[in-house]
N, C-alpha and C. Protein backbone atom coordinates (compact mmCIF):
# COMPACT_ATOMS: atom_id res chain seq x y z
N UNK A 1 -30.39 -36.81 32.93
CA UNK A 1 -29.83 -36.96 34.26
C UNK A 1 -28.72 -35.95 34.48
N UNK A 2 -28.41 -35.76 35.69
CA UNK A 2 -26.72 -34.78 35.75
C UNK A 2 -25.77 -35.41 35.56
N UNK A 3 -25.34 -35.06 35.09
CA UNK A 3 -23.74 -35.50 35.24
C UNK A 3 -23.39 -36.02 36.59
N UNK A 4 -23.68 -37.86 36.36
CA UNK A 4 -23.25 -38.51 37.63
C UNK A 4 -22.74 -39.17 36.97
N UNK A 5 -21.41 -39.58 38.53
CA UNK A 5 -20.46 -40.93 38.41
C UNK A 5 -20.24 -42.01 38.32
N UNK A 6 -21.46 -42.59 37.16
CA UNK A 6 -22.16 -43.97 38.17
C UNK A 6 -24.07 -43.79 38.45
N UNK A 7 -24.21 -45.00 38.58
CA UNK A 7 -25.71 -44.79 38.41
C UNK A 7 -26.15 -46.20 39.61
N UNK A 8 -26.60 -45.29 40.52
CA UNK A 8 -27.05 -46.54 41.87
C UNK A 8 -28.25 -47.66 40.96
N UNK A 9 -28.18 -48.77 41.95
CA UNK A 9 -28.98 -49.54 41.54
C UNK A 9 -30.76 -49.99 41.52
N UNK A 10 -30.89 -48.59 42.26
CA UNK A 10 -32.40 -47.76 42.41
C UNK A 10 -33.06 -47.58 40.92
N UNK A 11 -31.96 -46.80 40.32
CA UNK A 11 -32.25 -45.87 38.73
C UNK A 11 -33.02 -46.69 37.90
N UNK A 12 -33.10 -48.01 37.39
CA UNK A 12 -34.29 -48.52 36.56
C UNK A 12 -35.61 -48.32 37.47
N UNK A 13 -36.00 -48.52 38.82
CA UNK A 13 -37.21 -48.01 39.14
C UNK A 13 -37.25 -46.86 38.98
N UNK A 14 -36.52 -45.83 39.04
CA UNK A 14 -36.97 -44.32 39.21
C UNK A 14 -37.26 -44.34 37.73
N UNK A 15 -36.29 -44.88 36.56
CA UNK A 15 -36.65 -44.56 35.29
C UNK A 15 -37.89 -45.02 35.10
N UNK A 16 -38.46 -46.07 35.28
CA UNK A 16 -39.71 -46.60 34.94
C UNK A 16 -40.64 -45.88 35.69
N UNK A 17 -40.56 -45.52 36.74
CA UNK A 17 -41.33 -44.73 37.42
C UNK A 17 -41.92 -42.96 36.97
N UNK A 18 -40.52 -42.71 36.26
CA UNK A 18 -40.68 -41.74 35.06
C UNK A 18 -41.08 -41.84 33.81
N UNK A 19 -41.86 -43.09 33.39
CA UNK A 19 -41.94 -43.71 32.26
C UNK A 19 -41.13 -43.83 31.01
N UNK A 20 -40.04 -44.01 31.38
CA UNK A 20 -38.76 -44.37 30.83
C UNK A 20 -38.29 -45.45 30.84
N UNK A 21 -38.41 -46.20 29.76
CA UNK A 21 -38.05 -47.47 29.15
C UNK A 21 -36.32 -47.78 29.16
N UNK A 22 -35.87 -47.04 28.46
CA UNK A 22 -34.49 -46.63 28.18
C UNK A 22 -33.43 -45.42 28.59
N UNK A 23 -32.00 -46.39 28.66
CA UNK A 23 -31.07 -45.56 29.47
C UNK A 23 -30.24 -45.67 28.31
N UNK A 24 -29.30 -44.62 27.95
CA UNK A 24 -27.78 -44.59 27.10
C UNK A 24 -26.97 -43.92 27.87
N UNK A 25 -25.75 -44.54 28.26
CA UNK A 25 -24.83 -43.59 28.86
C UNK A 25 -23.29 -43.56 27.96
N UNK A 26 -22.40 -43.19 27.93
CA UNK A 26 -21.03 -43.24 28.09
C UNK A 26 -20.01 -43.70 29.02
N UNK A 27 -20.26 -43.30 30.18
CA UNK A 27 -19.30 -43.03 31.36
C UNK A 27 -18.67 -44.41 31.63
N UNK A 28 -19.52 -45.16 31.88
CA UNK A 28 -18.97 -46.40 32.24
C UNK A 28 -17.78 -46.85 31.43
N UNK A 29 -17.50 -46.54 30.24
CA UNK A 29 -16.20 -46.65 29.12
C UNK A 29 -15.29 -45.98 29.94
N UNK A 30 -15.64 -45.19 30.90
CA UNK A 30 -14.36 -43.91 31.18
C UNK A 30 -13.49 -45.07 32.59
N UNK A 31 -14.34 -45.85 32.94
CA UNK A 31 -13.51 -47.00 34.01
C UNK A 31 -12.08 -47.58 33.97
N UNK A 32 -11.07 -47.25 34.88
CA UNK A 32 -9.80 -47.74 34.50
C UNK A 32 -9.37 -48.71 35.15
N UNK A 33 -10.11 -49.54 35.58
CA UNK A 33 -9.75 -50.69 36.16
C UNK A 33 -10.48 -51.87 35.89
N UNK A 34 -11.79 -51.82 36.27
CA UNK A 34 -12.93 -52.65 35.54
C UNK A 34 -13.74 -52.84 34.33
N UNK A 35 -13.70 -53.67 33.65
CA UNK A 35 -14.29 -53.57 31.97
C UNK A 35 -15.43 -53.84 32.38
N UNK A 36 -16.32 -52.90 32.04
CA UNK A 36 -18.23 -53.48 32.22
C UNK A 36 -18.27 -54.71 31.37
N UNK A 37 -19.16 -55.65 31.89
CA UNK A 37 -19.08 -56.41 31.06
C UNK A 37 -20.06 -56.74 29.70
N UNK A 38 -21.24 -55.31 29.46
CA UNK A 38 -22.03 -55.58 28.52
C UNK A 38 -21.69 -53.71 28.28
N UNK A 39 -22.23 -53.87 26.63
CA UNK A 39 -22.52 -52.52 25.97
C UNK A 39 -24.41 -52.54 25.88
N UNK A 40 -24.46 -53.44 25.42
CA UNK A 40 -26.21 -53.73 25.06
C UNK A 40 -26.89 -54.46 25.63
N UNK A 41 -27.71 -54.32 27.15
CA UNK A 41 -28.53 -55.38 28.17
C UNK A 41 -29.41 -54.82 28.55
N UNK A 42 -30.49 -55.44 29.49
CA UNK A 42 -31.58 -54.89 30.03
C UNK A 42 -30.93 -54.59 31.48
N UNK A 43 -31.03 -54.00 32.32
CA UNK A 43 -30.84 -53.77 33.63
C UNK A 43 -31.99 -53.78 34.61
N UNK A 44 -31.48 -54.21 35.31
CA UNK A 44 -32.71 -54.98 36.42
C UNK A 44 -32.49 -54.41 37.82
N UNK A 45 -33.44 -53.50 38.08
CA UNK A 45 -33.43 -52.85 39.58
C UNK A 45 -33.71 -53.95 40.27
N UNK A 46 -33.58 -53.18 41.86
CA UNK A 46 -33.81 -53.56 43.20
C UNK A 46 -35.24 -54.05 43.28
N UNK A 47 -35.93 -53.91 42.61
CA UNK A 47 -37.20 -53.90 42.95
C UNK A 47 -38.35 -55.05 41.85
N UNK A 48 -37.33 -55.06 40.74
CA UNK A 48 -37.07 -55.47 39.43
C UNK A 48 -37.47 -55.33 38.16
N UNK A 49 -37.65 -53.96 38.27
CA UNK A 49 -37.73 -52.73 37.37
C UNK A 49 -37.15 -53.03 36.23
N UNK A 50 -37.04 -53.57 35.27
CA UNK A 50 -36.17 -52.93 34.21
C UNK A 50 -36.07 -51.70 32.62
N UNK A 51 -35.03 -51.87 32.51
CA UNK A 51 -35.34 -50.71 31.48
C UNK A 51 -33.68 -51.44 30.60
N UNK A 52 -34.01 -50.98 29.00
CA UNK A 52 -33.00 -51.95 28.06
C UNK A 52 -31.82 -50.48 28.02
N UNK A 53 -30.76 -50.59 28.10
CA UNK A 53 -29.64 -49.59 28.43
C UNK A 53 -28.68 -50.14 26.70
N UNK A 54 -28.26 -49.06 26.55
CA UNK A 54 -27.19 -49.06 25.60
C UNK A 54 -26.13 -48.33 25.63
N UNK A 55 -25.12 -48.75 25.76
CA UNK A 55 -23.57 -47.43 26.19
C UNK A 55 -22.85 -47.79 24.69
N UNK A 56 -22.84 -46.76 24.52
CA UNK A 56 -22.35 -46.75 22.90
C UNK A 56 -20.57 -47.39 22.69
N UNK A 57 -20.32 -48.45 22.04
CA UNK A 57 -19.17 -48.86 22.11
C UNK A 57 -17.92 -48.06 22.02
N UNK A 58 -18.32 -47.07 20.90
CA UNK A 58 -17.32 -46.28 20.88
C UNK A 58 -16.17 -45.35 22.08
N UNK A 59 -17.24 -45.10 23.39
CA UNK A 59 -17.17 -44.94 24.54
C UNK A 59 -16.78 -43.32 24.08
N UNK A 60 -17.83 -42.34 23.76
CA UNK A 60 -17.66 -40.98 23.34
C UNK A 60 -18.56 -40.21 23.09
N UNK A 61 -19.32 -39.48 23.55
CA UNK A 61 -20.71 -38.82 23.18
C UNK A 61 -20.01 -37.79 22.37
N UNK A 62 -18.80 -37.79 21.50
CA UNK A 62 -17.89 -36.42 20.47
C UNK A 62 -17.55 -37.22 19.29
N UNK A 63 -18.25 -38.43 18.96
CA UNK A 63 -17.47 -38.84 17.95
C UNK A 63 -17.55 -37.95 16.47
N UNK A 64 -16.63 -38.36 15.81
CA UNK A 64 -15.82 -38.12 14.71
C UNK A 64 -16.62 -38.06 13.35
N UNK A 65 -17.54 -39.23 13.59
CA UNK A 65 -18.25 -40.11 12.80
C UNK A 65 -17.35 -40.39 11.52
N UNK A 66 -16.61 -41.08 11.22
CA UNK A 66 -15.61 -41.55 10.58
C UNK A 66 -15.27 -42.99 10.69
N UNK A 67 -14.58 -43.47 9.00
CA UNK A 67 -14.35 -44.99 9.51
C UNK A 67 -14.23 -45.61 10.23
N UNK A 68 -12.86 -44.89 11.26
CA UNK A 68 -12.48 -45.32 11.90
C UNK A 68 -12.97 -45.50 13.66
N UNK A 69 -13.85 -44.89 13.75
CA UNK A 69 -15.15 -44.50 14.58
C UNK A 69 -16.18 -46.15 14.17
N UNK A 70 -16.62 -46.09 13.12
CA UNK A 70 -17.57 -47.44 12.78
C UNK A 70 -16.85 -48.40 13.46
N UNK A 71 -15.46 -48.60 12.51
CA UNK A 71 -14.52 -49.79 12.91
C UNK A 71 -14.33 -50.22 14.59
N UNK A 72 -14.38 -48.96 15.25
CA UNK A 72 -14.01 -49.15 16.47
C UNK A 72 -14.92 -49.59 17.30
N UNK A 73 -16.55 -48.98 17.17
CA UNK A 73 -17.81 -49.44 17.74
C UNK A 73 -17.81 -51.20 17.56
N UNK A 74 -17.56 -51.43 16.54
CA UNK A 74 -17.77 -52.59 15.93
C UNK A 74 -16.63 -53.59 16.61
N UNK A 75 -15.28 -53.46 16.69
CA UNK A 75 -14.61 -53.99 17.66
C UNK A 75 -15.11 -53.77 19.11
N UNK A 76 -15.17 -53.25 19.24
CA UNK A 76 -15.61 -52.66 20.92
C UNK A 76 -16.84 -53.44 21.98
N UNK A 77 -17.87 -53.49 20.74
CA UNK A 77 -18.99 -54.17 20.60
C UNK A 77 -19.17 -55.77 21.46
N UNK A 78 -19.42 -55.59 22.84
CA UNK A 78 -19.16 -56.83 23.34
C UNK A 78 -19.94 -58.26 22.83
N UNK A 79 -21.27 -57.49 22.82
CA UNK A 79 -22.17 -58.57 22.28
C UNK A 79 -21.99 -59.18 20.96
N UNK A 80 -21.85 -60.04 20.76
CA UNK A 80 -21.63 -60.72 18.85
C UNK A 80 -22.63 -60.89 18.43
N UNK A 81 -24.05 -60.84 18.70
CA UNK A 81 -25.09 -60.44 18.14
C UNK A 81 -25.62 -59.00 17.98
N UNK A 82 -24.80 -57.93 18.15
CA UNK A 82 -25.01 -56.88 18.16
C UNK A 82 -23.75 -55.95 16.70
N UNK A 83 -22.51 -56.61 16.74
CA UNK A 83 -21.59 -56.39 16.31
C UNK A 83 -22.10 -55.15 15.48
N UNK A 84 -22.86 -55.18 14.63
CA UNK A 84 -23.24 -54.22 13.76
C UNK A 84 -24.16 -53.27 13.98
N UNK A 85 -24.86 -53.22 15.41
CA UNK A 85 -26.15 -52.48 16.00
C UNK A 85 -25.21 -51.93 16.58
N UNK A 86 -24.88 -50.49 16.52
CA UNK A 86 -24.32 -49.71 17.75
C UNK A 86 -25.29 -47.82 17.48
N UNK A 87 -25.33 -47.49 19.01
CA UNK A 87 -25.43 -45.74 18.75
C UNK A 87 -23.70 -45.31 18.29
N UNK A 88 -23.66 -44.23 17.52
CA UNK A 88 -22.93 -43.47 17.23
C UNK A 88 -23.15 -42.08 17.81
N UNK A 89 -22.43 -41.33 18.63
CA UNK A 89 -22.70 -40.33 18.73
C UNK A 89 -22.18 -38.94 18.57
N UNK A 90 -21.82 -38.58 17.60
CA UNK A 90 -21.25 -38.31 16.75
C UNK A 90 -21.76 -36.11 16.87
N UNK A 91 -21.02 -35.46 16.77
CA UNK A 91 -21.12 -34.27 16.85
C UNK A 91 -20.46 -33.69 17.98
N UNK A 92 -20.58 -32.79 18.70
CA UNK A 92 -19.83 -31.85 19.43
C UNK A 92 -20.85 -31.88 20.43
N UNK A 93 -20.81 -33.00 21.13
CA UNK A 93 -21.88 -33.14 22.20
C UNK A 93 -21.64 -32.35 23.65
N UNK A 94 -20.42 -32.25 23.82
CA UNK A 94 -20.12 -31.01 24.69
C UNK A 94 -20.01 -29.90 24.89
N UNK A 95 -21.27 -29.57 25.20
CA UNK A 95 -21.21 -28.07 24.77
C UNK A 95 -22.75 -27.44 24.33
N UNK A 96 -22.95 -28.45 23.05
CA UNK A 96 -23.93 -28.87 22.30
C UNK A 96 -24.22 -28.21 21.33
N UNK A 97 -22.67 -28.89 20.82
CA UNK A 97 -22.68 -28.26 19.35
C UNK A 97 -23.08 -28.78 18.13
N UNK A 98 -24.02 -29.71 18.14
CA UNK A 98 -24.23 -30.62 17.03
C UNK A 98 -23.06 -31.61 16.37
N UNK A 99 -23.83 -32.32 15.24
CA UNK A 99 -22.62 -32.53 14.30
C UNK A 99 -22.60 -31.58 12.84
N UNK A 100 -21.74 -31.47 12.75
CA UNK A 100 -20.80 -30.27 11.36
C UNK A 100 -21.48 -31.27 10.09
N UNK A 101 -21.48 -30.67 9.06
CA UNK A 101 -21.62 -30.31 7.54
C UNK A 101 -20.83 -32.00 7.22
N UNK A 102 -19.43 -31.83 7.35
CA UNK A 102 -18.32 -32.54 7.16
C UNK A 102 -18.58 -34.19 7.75
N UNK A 103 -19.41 -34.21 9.15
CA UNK A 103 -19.70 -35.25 9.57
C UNK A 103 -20.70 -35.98 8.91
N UNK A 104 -21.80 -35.27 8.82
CA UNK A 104 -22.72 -35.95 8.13
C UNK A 104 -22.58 -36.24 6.42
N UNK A 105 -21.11 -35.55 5.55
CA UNK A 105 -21.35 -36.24 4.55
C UNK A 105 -19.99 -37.47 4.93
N UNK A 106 -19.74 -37.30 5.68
CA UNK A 106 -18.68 -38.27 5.69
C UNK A 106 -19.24 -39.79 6.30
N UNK A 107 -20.10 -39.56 6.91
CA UNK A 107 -21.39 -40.96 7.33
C UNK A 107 -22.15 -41.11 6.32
N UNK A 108 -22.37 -40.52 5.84
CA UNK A 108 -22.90 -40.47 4.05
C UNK A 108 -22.48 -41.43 3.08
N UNK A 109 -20.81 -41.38 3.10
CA UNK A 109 -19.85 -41.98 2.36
C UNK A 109 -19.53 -43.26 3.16
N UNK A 110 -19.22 -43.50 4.16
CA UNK A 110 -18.59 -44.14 4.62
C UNK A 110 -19.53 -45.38 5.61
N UNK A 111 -20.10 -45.35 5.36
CA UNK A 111 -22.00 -45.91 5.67
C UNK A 111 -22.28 -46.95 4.89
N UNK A 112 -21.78 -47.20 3.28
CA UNK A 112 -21.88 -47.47 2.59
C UNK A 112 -20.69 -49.37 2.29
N UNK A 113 -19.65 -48.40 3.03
CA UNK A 113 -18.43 -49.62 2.30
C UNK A 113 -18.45 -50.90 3.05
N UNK A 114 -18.14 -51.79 2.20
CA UNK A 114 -18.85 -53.05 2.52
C UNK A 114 -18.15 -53.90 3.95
N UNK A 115 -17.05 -53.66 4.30
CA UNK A 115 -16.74 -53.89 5.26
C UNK A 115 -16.57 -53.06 6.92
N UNK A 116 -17.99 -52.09 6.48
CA UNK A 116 -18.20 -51.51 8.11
C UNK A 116 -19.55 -51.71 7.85
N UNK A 117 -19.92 -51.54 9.58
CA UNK A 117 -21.09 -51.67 9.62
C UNK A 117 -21.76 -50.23 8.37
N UNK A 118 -23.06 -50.61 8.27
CA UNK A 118 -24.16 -49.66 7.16
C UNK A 118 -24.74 -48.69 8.63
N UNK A 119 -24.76 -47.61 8.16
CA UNK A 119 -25.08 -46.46 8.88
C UNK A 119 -26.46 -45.93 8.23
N UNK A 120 -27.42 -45.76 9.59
CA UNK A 120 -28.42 -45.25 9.55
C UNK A 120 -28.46 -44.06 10.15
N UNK A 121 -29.29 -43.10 9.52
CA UNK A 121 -29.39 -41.91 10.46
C UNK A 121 -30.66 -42.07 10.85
N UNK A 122 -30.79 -42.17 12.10
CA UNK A 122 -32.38 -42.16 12.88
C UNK A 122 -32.42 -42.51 14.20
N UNK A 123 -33.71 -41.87 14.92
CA UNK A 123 -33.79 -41.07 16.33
C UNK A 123 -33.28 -42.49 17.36
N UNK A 124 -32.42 -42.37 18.63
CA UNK A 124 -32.40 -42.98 19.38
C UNK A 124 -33.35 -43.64 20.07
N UNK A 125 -34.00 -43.29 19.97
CA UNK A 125 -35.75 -43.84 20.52
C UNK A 125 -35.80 -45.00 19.46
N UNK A 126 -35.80 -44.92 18.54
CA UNK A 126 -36.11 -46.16 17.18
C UNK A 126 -34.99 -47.23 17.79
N UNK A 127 -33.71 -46.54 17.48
CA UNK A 127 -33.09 -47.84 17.76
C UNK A 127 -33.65 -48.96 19.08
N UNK A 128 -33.94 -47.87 20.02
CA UNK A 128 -34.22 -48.94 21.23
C UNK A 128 -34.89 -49.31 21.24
N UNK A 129 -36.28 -49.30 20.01
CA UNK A 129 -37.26 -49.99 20.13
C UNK A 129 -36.98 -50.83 19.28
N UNK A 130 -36.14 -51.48 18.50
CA UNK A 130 -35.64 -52.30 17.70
C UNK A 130 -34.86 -53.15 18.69
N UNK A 131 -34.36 -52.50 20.38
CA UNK A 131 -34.18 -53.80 20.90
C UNK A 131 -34.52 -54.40 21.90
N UNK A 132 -36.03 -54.06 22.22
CA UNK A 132 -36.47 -53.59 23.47
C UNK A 132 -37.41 -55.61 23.57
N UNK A 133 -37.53 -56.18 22.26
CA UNK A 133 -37.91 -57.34 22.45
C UNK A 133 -36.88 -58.59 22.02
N UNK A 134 -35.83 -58.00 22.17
CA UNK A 134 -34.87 -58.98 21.91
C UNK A 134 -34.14 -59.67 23.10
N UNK A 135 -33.43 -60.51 23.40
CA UNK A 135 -32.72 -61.73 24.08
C UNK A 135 -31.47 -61.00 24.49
N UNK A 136 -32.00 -60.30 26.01
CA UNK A 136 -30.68 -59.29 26.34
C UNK A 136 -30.27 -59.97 27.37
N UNK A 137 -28.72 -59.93 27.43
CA UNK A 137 -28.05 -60.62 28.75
C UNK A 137 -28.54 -59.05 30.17
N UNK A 138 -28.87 -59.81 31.15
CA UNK A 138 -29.33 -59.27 32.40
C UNK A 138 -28.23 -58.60 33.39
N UNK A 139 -28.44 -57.06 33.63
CA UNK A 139 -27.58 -56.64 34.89
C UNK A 139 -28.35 -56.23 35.58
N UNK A 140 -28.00 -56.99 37.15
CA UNK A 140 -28.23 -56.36 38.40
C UNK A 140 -27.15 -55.26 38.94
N UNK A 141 -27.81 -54.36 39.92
CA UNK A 141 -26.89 -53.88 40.68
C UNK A 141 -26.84 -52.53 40.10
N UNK A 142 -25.71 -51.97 40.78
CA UNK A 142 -25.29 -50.61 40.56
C UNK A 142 -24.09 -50.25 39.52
N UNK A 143 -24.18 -49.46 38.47
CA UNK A 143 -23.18 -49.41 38.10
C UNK A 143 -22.37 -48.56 37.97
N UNK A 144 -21.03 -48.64 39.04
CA UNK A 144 -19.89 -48.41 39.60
C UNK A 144 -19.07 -47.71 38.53
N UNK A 145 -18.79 -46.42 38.69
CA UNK A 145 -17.37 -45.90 37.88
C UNK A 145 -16.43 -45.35 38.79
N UNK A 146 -15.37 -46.05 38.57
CA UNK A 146 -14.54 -46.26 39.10
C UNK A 146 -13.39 -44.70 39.28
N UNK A 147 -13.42 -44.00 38.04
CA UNK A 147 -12.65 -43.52 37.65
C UNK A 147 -12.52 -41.78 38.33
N UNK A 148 -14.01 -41.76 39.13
CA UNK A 148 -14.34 -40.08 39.49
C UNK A 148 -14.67 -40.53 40.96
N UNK A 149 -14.18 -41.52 42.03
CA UNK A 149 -14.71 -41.57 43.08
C UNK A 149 -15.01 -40.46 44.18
N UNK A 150 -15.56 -40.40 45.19
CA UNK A 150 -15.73 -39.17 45.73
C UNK A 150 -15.81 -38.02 45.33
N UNK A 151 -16.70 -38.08 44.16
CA UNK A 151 -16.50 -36.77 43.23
C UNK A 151 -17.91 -35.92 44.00
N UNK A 152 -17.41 -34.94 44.74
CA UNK A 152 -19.00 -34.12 44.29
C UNK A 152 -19.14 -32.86 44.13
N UNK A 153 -18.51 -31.78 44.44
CA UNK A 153 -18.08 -30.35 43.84
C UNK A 153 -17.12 -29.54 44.53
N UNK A 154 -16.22 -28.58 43.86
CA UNK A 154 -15.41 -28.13 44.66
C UNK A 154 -16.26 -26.40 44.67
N UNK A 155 -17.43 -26.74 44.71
CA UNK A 155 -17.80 -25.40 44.16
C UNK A 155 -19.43 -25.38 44.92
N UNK A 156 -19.24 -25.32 45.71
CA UNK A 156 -20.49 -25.31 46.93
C UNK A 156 -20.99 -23.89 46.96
N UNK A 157 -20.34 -23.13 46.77
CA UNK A 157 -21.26 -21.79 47.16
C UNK A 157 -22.13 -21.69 45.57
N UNK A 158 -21.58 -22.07 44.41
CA UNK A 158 -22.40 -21.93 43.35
C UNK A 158 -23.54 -22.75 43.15
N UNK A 159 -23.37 -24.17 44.29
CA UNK A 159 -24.40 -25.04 43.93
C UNK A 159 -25.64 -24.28 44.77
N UNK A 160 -25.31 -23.50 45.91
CA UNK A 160 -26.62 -22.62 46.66
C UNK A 160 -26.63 -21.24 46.12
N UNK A 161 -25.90 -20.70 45.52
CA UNK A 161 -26.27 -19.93 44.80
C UNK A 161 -27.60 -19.64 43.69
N UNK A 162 -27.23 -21.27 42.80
CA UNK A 162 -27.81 -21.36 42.26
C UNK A 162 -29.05 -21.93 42.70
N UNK A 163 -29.41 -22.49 43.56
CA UNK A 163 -30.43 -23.32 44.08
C UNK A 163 -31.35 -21.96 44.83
N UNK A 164 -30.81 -20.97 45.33
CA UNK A 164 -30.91 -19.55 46.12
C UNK A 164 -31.94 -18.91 44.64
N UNK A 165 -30.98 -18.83 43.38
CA UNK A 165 -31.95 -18.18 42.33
C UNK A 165 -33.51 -18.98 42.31
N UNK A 166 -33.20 -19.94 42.23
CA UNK A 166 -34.57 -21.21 41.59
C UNK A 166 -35.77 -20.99 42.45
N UNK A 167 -35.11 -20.44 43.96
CA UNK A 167 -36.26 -20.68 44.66
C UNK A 167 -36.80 -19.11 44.77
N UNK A 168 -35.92 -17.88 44.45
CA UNK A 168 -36.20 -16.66 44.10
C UNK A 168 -37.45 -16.48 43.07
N UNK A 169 -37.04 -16.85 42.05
CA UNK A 169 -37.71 -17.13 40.27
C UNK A 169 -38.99 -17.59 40.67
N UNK A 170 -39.38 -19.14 41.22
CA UNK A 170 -40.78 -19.42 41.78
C UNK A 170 -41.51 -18.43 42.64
N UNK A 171 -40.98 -17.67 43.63
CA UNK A 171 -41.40 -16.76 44.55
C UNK A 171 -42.05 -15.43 43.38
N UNK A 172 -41.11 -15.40 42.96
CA UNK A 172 -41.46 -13.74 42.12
C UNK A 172 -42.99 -14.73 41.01
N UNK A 173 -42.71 -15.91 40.44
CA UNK A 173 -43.90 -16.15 39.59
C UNK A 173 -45.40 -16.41 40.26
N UNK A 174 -45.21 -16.72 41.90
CA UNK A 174 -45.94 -16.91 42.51
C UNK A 174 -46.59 -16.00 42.89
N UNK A 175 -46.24 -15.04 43.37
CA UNK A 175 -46.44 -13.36 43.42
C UNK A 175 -47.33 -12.40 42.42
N UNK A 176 -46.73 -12.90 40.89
CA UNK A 176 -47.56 -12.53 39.86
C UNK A 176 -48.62 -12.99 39.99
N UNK A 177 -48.50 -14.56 40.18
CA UNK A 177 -49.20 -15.01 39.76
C UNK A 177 -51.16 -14.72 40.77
N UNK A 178 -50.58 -14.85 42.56
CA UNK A 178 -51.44 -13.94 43.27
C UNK A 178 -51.87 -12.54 42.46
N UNK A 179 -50.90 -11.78 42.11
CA UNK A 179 -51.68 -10.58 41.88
C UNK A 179 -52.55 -10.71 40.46
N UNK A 180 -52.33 -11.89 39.72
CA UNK A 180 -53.11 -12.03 38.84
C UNK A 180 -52.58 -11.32 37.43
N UNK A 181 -51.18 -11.28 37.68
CA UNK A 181 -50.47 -10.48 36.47
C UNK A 181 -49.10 -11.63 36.05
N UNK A 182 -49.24 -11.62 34.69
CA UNK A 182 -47.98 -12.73 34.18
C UNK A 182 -46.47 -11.73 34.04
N UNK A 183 -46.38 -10.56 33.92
CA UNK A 183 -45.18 -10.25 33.86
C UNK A 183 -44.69 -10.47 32.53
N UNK A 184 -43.41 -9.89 31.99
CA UNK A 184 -43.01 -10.34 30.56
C UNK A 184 -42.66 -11.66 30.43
N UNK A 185 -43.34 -12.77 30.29
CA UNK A 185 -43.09 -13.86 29.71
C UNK A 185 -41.42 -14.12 29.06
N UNK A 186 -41.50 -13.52 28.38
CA UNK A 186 -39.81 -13.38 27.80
C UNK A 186 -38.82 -13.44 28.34
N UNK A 187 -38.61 -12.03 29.19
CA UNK A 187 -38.00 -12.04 30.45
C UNK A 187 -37.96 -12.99 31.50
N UNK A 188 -38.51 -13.69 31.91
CA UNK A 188 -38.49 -14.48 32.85
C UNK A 188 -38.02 -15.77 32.47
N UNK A 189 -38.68 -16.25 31.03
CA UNK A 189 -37.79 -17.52 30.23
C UNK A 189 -36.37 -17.14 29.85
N UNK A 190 -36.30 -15.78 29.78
CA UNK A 190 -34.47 -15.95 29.60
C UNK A 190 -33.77 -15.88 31.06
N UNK A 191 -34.23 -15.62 32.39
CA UNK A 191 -33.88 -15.85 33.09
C UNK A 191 -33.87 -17.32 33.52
N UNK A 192 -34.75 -17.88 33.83
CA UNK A 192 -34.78 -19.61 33.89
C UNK A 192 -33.98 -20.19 32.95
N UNK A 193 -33.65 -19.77 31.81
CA UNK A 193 -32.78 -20.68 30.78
C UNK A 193 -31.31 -20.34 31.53
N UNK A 194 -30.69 -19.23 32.13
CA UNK A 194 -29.75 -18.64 32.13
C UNK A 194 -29.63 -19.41 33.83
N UNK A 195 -30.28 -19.60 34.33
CA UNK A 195 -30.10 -20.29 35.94
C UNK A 195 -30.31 -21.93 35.49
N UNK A 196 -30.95 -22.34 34.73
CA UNK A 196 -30.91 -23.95 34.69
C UNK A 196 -30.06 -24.33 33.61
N UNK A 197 -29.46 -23.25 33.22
CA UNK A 197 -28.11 -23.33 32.42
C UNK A 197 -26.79 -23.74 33.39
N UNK A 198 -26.65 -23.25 34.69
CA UNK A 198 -25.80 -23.36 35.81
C UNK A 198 -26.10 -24.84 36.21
């Protein structure tokens, strides 16, 4: 999804409609007034769509992955049947820098001690199918972040700028594609990476 403020109460139909089972966000942690009141539920569209959502307790798509990272998911953790089921998300997610050398032996080590949760390394998709038949408390509605209201860009000429390239790029492939010639392949994927990079 883009980077939105909040997620209307449409989004489980559109997800299912995309055949998308599952949502993970962050943002909702970033709220300074209202505490969501679940980390781990199914969400239930308008229509009554659902799809099983997980917002990682930690409230950080940069974590540390460190004790004190476990410890905190684990407090954080609204559900008490979950206490020990959390995503970690752990690496330099901004940006998209992975996680470092250092992180992964330190989840290595610390994965282990008997009073944090036991750390698994494995794909987000698994986890959610580990909770996709379980006894989830139900949200309706939209969910509201509070914290970025009226947010939508201070930067309008780049959003048609860029929207100006996208529809350039199709024109020129369309063109080839009439004359029956592909053009350098190469070239043209480093251009599309470099505009849907914007």
């Amino acid at each position: 999804l883009p980077d939105t403020f909040g997620y209307s109460a449409a989004m489980p139909q559109i997800l299912k409609l995309s055949h998308q089972d599952y949502f993970m966000t962050i943002k909702l942690s970033w709220s300074n007034r209202t505490l969501f009141p679940y980390h781990t539920f199914t969400w239930e569209g308008i229509d009554g769509s659902e799809v099983v959502v997980h917002m990682p307790p930690e409230g950080t798509y940069n974590s540390r992955a460190s004790a004190e990272a476990l410890v905190r998911g684990k407090i954080m953790q609204r559900e008490a049947d979950y206490k020990d089921s959390f995503l970690m998300v752990y690496g330099i997610g901004d940006g998209g820098g992975g996680p470092s050398e250092r992180m992964l032996e330190r989840l290595d080590r610390v994965g282990q001690f008997a009073d944090l949760p036991r750390v698994q390394q494995k794909s987000a998709i698994s986890f959610f199918e580990d909770l996709k038949d379980k006894d989830l408390p139900v949200y309706n509605g939209e969910m509201y972040l509070e914290k970025h209201r009226a947010t939508y860009t201070s930067q309008s000429n780049n959003k048609n700028f860029n929207r100006d390239c996208e529809g350039k790029l199709l024109v020129y492939e369309q063109l080839l594609s009439c004359l029956g010639e592909t053009g350098d392949k190469t070239v043209i994927d480093d251009i599309w990476k470099e505009v849907l990079l914007y």
